[in-house]
Protein backbone atom coordinates (compact mmCIF):
# COMPACT_ATOMS: atom_id res chain seq x y z
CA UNK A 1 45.90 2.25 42.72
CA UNK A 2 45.41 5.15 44.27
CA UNK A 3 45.74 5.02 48.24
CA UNK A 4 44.89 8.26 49.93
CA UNK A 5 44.64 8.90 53.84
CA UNK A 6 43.09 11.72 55.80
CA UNK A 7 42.96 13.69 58.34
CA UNK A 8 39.22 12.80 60.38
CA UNK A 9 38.56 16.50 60.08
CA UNK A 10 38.21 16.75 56.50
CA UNK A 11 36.24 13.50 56.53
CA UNK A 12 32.77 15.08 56.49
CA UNK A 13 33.91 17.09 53.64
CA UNK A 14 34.76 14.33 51.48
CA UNK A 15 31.47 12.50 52.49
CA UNK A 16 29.46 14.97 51.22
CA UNK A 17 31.13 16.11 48.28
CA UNK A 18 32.30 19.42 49.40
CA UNK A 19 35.97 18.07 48.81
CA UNK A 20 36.77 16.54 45.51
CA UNK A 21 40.41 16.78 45.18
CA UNK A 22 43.75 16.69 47.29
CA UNK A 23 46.80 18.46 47.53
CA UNK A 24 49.70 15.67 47.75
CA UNK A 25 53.73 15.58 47.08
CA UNK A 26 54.08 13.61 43.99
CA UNK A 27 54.48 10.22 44.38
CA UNK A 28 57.34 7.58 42.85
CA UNK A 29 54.49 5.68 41.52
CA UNK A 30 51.93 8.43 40.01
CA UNK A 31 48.42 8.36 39.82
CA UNK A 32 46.70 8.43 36.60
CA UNK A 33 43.45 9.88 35.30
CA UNK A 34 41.45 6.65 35.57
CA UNK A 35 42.56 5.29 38.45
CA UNK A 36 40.58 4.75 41.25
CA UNK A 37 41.02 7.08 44.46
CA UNK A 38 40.64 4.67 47.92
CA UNK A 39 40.33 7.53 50.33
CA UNK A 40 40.61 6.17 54.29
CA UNK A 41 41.14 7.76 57.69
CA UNK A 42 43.23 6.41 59.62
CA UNK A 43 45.02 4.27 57.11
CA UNK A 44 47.65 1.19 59.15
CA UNK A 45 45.91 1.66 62.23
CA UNK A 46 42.99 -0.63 63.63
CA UNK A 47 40.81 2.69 63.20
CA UNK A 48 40.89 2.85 59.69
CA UNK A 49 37.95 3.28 57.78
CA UNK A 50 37.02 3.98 54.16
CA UNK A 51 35.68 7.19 52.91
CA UNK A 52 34.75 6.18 49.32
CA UNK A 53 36.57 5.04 46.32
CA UNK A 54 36.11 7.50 43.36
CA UNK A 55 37.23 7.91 39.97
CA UNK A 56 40.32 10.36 39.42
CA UNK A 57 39.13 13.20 36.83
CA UNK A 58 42.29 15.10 36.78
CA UNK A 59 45.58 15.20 37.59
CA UNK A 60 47.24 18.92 37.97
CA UNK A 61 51.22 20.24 39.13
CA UNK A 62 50.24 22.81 41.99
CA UNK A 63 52.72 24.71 43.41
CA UNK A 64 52.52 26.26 47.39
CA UNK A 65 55.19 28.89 48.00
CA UNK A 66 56.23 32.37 50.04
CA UNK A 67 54.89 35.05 48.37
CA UNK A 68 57.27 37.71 49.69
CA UNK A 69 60.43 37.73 51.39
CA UNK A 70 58.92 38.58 54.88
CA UNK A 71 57.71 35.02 55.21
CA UNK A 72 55.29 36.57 57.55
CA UNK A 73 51.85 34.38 57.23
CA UNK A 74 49.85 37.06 58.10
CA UNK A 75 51.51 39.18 55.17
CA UNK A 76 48.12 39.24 52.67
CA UNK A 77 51.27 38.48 50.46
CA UNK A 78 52.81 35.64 52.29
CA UNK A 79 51.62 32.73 50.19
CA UNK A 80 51.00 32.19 46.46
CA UNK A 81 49.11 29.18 44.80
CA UNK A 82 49.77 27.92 41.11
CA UNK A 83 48.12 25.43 39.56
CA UNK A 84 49.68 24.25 36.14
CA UNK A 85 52.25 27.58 36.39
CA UNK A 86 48.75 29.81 36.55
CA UNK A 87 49.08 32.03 39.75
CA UNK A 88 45.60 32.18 41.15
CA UNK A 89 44.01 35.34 42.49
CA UNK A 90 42.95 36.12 45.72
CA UNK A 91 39.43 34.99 45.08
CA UNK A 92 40.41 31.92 43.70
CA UNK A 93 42.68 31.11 46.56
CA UNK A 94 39.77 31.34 48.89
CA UNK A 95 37.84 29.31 46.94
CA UNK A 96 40.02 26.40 46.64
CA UNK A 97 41.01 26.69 50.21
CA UNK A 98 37.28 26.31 50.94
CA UNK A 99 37.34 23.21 48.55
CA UNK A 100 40.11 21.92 50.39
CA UNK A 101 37.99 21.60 53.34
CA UNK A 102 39.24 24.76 55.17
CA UNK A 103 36.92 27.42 56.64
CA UNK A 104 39.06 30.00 54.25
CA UNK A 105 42.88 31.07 52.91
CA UNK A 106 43.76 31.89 56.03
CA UNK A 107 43.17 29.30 57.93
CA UNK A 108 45.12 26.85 54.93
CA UNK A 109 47.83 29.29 55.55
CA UNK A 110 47.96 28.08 58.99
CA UNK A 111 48.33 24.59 57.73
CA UNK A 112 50.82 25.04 55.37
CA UNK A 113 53.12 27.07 57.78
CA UNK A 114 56.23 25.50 58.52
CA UNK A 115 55.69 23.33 55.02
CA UNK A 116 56.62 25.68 52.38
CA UNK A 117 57.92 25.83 49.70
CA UNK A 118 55.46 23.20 48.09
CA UNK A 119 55.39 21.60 44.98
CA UNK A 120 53.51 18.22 44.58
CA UNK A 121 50.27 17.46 42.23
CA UNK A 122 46.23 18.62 42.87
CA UNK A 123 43.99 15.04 42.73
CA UNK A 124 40.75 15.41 41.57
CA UNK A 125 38.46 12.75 41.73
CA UNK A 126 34.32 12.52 40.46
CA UNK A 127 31.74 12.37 43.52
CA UNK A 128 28.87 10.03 42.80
C-alpha cells in the first residue's frame, strides 16, 4: 500500500490533476505498478486529511544531482535530472518541475538545496 504525505502547498496541485507523480527516496518496502497511491496532508497528526487514492501507472529510478563542481544553485549548470539514466534537457527540467507543483526549475532548485545528491524513484499515479 502505498502511503504518501504532502506538503499543504502542493495540495491544490494534486486536487486538480496538475501533479500526477512524486519524487520519493526509495522505500524498504517498494511500491508497485498497481498499487494504490493514499496521498494525505498532514499524515500522524489530528490535521490529516486525504487527497485521493489513485492508481500507480509507473514506477521510474530518478536521479537529482550537482551538475558542476561550483555547487552554486544559481549556476544554470548546478543541477541535473535523470530519469531511468536519461539526462533531461533544460526544457524538460522545467517542465517536470512545473509537474512537480513548482512555479519553475528554479524555484525546485531552491527545494532541493541542501538535499543533493538524490537518488530515489519518480511515482506516477492515474488522475480520475
Amino acid at each position: 500500500m502505498g502511503l504518501y504525505n504532502f506538503k499543504e502547498r502542493f495540495a491544490p496541485f494534486i486536487r486538480d490533476g496538475r501533479k500526477r507523480h512524486t519524487i520519493r527516496a526509495t522505500r524498504k518496502v517498494r511500491d508497485k505498478v498497481g498499487n494504490i497511491a493514499h496521498l494525505y496532508v498532514g499524515l500522524r497528526t489530528k490535521y490529516a486529511f486525504l487527497l485521493g487514492r489513485y492508481p500507480i501507472t509507473k514506477i521510474e529510478p530518478i536521479e537529482i544531482l550537482h551538475g558542476c563542481t561550483c555547487k552554486q544553485i544559481a549556476c544554470e549548470h548546478s543541477v541535473r535530472v535523470l530519469i531511468a539514466d536519461q539526462e533531461l534537457s533544460a526544457d524538460e527540467r522545467e517542465k517536470l518541475a512545473r509537474l512537480d507543483g513548482f512555479e519553475d526549475f528554479t524555484e525546485m532548485k531552491a527545494f532541493w538545496k541542501g538535499r543533493l545528491p538524490f537518488k530515489g524513484e519518480i511515482v506516477h499515479w492515474k488522475f480520475d
